[in-house]
PDB file of N, CA and C in Angstrom:
ATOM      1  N   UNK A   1       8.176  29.127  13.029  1.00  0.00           N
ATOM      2  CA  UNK A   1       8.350  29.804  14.299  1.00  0.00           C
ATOM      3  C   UNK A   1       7.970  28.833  15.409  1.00  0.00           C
ATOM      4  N   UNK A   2       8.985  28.457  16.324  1.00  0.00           N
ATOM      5  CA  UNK A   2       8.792  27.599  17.281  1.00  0.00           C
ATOM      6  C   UNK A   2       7.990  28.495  18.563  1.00  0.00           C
ATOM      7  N   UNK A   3       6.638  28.100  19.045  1.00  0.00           N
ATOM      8  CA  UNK A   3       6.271  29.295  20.430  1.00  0.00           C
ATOM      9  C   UNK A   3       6.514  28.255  21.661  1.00  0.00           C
ATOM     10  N   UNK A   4       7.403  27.194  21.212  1.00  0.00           N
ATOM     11  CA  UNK A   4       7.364  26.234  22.707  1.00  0.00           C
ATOM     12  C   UNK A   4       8.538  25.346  22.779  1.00  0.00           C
ATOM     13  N   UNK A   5       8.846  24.083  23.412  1.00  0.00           N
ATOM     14  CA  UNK A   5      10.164  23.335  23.061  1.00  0.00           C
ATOM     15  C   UNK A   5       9.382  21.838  23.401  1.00  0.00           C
ATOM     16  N   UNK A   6      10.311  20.781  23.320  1.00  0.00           N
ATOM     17  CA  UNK A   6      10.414  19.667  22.953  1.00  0.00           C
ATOM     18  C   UNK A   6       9.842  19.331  24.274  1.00  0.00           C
ATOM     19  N   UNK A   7      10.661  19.950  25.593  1.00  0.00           N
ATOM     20  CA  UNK A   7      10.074  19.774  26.743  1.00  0.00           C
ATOM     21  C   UNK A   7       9.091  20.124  27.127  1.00  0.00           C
ATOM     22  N   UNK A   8       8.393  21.080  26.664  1.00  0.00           N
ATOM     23  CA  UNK A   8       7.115  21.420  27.425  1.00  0.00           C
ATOM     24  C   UNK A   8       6.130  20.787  26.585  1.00  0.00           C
ATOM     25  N   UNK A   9       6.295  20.420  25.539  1.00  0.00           N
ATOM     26  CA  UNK A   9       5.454  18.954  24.708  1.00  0.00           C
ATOM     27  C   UNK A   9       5.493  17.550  26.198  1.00  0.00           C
ATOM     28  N   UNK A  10       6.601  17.591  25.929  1.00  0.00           N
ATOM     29  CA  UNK A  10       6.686  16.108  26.614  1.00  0.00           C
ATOM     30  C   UNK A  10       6.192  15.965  27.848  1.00  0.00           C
ATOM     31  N   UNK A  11       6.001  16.994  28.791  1.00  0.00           N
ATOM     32  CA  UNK A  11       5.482  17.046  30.035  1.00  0.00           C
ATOM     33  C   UNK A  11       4.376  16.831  30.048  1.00  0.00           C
ATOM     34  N   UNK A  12       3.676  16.832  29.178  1.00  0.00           N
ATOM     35  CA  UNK A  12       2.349  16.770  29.046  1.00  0.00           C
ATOM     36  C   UNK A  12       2.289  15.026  29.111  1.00  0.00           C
ATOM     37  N   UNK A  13       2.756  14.817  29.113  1.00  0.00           N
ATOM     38  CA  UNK A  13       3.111  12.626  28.963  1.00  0.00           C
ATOM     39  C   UNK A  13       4.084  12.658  30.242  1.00  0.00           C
ATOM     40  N   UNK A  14       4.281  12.648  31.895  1.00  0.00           N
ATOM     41  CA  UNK A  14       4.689  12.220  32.720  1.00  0.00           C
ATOM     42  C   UNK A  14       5.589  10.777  32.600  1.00  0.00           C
ATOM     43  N   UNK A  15       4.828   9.929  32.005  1.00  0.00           N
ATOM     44  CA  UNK A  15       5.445   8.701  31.831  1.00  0.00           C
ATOM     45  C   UNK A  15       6.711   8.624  30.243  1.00  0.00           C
ATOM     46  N   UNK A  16       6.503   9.093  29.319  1.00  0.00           N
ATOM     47  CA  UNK A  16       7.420   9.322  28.186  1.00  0.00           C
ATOM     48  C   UNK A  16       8.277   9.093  28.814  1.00  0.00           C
ATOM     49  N   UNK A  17       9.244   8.445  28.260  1.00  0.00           N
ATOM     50  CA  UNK A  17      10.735   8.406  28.485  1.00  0.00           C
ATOM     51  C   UNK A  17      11.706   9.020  27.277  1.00  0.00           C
ATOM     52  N   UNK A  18      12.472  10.140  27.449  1.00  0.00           N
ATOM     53  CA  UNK A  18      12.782  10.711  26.166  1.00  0.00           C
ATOM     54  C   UNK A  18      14.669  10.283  25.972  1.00  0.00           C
ATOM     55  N   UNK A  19      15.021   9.732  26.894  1.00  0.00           N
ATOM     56  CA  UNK A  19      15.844   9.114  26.824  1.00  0.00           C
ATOM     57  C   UNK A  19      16.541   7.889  26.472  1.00  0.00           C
ATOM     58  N   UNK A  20      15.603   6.787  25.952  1.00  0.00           N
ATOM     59  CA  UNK A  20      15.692   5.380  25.627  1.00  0.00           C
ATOM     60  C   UNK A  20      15.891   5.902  23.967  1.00  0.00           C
ATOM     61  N   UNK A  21      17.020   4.590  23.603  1.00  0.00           N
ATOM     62  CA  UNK A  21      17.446   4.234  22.173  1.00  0.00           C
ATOM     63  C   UNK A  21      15.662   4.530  21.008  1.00  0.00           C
ATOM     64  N   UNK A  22      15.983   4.687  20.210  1.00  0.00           N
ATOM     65  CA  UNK A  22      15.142   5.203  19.096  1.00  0.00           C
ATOM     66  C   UNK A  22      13.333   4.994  19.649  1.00  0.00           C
ATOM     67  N   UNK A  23      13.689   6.330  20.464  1.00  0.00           N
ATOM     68  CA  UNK A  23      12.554   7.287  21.115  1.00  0.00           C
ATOM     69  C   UNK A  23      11.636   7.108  20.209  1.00  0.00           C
ATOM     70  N   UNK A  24      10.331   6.973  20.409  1.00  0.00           N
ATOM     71  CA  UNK A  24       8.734   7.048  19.252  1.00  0.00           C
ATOM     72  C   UNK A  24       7.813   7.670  19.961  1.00  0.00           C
ATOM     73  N   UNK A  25       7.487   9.446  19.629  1.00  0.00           N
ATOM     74  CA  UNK A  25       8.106   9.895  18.448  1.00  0.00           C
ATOM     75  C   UNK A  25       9.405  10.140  19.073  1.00  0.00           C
ATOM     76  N   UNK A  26      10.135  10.552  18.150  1.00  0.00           N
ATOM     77  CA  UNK A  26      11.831  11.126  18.538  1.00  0.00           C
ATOM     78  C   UNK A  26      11.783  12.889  18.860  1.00  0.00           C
ATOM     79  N   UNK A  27      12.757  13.090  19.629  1.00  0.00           N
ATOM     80  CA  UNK A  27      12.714  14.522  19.469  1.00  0.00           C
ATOM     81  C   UNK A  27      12.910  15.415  18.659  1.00  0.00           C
ATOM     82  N   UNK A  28      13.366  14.564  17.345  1.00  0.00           N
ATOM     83  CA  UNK A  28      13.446  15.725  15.837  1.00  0.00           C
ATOM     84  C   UNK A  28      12.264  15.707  15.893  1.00  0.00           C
ATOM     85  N   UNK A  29      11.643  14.604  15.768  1.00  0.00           N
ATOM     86  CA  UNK A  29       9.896  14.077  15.502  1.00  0.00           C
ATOM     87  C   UNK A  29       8.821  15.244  15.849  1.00  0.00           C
ATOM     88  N   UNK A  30       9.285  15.388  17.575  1.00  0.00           N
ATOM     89  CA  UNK A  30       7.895  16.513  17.864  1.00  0.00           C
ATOM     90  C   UNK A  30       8.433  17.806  17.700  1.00  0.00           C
ATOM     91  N   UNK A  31      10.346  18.354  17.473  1.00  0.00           N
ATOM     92  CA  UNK A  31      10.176  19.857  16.983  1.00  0.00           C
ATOM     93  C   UNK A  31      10.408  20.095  15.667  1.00  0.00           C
ATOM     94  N   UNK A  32       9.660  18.931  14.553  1.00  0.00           N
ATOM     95  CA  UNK A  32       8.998  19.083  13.335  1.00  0.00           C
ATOM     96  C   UNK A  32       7.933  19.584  13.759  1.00  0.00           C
ATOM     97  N   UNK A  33       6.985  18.930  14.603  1.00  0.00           N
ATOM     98  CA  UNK A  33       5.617  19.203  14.804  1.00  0.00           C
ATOM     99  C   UNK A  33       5.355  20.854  15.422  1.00  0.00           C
ATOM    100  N   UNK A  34       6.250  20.720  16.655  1.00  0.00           N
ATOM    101  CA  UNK A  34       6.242  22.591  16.822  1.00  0.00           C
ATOM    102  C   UNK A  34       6.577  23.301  15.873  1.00  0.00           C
ATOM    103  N   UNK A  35       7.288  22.935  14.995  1.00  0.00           N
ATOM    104  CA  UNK A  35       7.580  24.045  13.731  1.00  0.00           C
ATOM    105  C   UNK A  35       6.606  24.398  13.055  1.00  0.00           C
ATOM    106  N   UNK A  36       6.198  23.001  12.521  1.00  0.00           N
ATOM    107  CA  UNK A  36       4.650  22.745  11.879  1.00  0.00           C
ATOM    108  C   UNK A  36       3.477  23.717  12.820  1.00  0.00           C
ATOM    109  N   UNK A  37       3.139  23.470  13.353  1.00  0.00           N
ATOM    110  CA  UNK A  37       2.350  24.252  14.279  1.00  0.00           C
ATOM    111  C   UNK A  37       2.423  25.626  14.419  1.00  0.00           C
ATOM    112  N   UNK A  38       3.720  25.952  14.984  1.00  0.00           N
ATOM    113  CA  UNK A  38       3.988  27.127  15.166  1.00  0.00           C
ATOM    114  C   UNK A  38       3.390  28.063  14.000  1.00  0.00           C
ATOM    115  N   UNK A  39       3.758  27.573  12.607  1.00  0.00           N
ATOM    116  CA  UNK A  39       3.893  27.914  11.359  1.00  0.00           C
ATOM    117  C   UNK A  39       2.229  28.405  11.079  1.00  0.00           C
ATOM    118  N   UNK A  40       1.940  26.937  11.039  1.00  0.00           N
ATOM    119  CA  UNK A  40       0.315  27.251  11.740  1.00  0.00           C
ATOM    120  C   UNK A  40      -0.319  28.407  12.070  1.00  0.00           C
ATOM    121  N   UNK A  41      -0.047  28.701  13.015  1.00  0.00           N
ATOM    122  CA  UNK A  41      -0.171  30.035  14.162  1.00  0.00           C
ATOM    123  C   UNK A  41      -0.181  31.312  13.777  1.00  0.00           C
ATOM    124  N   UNK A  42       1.129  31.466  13.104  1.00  0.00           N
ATOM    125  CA  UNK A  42       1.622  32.382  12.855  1.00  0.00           C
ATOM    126  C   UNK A  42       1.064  33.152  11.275  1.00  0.00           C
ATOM    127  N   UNK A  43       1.013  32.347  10.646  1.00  0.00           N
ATOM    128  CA  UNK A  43      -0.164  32.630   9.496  1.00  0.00           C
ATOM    129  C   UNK A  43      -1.461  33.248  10.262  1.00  0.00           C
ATOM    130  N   UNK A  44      -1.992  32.320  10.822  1.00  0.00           N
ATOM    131  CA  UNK A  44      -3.226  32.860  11.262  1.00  0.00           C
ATOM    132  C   UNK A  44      -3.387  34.313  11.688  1.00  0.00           C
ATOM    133  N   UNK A  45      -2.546  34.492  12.824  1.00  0.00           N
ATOM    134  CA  UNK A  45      -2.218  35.786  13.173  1.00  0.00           C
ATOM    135  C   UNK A  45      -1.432  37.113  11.896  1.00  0.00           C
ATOM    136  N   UNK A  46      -0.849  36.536  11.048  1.00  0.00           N
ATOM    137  CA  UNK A  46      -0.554  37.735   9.998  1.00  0.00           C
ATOM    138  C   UNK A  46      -1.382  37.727   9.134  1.00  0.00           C
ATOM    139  N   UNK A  47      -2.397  36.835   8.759  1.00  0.00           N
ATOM    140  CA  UNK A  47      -3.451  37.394   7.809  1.00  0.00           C
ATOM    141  C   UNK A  47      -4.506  37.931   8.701  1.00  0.00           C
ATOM    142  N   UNK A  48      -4.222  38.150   9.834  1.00  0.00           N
ATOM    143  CA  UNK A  48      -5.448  38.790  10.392  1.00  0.00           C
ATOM    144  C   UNK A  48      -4.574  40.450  10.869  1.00  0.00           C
ATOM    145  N   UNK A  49      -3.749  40.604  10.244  1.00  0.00           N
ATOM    146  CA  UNK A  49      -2.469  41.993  10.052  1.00  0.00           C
ATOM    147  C   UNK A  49      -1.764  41.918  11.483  1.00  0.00           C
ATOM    148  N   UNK A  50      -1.461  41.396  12.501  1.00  0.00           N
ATOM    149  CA  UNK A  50      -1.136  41.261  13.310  1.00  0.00           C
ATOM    150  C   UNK A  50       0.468  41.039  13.358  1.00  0.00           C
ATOM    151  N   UNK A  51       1.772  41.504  13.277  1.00  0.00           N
ATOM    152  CA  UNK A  51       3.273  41.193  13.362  1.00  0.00           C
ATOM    153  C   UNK A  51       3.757  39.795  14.488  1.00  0.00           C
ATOM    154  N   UNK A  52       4.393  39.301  13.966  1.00  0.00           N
ATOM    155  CA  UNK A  52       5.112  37.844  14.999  1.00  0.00           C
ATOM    156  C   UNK A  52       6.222  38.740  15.132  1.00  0.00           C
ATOM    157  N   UNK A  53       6.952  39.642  14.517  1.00  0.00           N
ATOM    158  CA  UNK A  53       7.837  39.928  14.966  1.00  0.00           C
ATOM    159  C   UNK A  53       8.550  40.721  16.700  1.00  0.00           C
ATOM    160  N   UNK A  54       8.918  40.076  17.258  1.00  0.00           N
ATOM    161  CA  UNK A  54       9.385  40.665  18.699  1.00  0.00           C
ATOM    162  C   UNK A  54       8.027  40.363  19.707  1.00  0.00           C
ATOM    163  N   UNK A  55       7.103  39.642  19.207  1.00  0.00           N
ATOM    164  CA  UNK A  55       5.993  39.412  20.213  1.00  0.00           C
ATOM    165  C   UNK A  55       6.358  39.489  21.723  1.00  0.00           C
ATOM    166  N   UNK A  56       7.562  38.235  21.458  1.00  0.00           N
ATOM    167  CA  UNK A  56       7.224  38.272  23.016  1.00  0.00           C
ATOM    168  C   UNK A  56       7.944  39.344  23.927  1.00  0.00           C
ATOM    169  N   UNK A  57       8.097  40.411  23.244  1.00  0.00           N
ATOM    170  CA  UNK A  57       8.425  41.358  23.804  1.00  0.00           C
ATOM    171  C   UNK A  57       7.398  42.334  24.355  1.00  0.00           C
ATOM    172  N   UNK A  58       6.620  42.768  22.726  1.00  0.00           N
ATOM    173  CA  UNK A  58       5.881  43.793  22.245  1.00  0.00           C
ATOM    174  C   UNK A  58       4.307  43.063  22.937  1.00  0.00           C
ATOM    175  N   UNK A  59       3.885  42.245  23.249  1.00  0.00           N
ATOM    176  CA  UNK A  59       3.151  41.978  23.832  1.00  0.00           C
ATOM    177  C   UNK A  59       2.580  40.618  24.489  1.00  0.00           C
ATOM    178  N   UNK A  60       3.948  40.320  25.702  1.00  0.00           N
ATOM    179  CA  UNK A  60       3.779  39.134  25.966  1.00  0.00           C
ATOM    180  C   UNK A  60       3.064  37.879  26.651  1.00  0.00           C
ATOM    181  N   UNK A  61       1.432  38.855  26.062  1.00  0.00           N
ATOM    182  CA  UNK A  61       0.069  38.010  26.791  1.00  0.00           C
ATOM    183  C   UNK A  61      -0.162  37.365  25.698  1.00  0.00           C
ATOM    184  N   UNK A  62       0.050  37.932  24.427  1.00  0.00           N
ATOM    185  CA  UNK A  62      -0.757  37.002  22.755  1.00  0.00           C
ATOM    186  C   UNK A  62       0.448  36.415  23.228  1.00  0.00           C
ATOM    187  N   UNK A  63       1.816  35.795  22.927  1.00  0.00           N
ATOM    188  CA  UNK A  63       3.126  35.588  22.916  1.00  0.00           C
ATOM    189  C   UNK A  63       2.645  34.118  23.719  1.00  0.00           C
ATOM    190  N   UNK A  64       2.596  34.278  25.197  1.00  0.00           N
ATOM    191  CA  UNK A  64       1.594  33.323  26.037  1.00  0.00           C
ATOM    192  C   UNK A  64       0.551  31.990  24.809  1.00  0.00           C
ATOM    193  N   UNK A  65      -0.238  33.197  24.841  1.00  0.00           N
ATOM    194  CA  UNK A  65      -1.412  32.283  24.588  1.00  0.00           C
ATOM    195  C   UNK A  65      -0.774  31.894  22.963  1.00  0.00           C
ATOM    196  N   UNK A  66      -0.492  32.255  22.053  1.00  0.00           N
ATOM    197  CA  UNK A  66       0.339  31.707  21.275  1.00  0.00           C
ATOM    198  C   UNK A  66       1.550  30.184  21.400  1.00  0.00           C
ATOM    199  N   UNK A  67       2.224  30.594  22.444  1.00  0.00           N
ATOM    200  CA  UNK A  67       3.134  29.204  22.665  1.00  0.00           C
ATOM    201  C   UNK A  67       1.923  28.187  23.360  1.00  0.00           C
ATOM    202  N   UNK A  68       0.979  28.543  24.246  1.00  0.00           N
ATOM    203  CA  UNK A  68       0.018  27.835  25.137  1.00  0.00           C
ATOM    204  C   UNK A  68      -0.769  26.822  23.854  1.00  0.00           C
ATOM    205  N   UNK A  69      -1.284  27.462  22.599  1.00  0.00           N
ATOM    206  CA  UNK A  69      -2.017  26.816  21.573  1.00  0.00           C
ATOM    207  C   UNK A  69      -1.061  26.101  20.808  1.00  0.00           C
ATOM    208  N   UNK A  70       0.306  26.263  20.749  1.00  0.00           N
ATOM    209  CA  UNK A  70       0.983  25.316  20.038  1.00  0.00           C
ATOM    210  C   UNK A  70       1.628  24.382  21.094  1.00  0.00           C
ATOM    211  N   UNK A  71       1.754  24.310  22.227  1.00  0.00           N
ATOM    212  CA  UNK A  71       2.406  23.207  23.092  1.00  0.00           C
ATOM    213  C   UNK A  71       1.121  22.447  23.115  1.00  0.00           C
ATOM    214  N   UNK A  72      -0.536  22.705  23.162  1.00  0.00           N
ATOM    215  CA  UNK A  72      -1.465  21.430  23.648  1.00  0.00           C
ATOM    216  C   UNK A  72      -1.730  21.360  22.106  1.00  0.00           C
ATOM    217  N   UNK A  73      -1.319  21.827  21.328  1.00  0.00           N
ATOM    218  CA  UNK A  73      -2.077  21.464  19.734  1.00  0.00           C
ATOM    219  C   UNK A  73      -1.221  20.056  19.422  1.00  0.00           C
ATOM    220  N   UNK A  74       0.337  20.361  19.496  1.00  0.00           N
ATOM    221  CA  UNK A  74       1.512  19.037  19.450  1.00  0.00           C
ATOM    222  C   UNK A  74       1.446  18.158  20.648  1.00  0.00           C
ATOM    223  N   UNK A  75       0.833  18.753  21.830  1.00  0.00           N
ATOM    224  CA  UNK A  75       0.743  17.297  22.718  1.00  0.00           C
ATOM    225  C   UNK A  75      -0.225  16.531  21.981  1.00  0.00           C
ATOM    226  N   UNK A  76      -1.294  17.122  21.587  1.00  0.00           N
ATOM    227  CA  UNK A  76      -2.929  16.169  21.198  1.00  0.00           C
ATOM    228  C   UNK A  76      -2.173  15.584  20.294  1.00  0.00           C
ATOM    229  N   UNK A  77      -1.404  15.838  19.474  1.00  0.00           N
ATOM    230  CA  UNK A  77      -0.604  15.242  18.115  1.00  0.00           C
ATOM    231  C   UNK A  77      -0.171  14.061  18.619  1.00  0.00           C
ATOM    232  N   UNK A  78       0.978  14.148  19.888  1.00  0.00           N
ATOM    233  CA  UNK A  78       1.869  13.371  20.016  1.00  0.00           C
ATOM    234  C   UNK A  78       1.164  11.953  21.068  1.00  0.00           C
ATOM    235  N   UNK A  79      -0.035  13.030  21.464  1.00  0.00           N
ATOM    236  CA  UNK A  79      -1.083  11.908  22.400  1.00  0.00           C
ATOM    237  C   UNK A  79      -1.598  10.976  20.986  1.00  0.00           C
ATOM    238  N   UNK A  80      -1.923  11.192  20.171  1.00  0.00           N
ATOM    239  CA  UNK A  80      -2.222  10.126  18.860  1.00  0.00           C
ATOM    240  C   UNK A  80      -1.344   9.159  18.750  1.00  0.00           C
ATOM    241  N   UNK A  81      -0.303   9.695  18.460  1.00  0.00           N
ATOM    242  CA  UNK A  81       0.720   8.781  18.066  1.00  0.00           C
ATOM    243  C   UNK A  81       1.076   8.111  19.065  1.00  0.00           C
ATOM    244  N   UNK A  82       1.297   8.270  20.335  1.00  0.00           N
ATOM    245  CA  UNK A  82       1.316   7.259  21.759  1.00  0.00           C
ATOM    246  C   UNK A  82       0.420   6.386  21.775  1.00  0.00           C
ATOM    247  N   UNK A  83      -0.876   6.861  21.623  1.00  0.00           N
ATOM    248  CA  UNK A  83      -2.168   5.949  21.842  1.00  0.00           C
ATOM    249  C   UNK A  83      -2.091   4.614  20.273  1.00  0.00           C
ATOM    250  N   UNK A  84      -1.482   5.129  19.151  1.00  0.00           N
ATOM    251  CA  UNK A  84      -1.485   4.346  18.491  1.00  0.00           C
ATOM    252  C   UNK A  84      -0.895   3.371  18.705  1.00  0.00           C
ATOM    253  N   UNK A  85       0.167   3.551  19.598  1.00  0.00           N
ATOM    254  CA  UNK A  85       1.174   2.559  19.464  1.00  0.00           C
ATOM    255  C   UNK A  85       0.904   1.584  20.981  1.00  0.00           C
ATOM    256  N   UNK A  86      -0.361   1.901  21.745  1.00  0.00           N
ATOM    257  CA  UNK A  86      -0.461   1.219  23.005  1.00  0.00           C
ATOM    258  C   UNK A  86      -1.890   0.633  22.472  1.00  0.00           C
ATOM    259  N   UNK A  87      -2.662   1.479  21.496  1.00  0.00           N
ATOM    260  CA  UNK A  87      -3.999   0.950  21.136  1.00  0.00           C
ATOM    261  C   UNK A  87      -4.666   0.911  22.450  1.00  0.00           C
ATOM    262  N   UNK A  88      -6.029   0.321  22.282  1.00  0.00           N
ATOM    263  CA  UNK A  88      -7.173   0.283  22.766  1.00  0.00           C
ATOM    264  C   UNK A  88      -7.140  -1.010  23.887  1.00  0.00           C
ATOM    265  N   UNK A  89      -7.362  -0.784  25.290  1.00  0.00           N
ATOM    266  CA  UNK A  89      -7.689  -2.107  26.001  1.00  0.00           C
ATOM    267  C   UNK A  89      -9.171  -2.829  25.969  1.00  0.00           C
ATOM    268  N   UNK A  90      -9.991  -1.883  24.924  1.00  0.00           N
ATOM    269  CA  UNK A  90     -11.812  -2.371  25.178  1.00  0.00           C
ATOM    270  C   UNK A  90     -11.533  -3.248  23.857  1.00  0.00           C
TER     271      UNK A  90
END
């Protein structure tokens, strides 16, 4: 269950460029990671008996804070993998 998109990951990185030849990560790259995540989430909330189904209808404040915990859970993700690849200036 995706609670967010590729773009509202990426905003979180101003500078990203999601348009240049073989993007790192790529955009399959981070809506693996929202899937992943989402998936995440969504467990959590049905073993605690809670329905994903029609949320963001049926109550679209969890729905919120649901997409809100999976868009900064995959930025912190995708902030790793940036920082790996610029490393450390100390």
């Amino acid at each position: 269950m995706a609670f967010t998109s590729v773009e509202a990951v990426a905003a979180h990185y101003p500078g990203f460029d999601r348009s240049v030849a073989n993007q790192v990560p790529s955009n399959a790259d981070i809506q693996d990671a929202i899937e992943r995540q989402g998936e995440r989430l969504a467990t959590l909330v049905l073993v605690r008996g809670y329905a994903t189904d029609d949320l963001a209808t049926s109550n679209p404040q969890a729905y919120a804070l649901l997409s809100l915990a999976c868009e900064v859970g995959v930025a912190a993700d995708m902030g790793e993998v940036l920082w790996s690849m610029v490393g450390s200036e100390s």
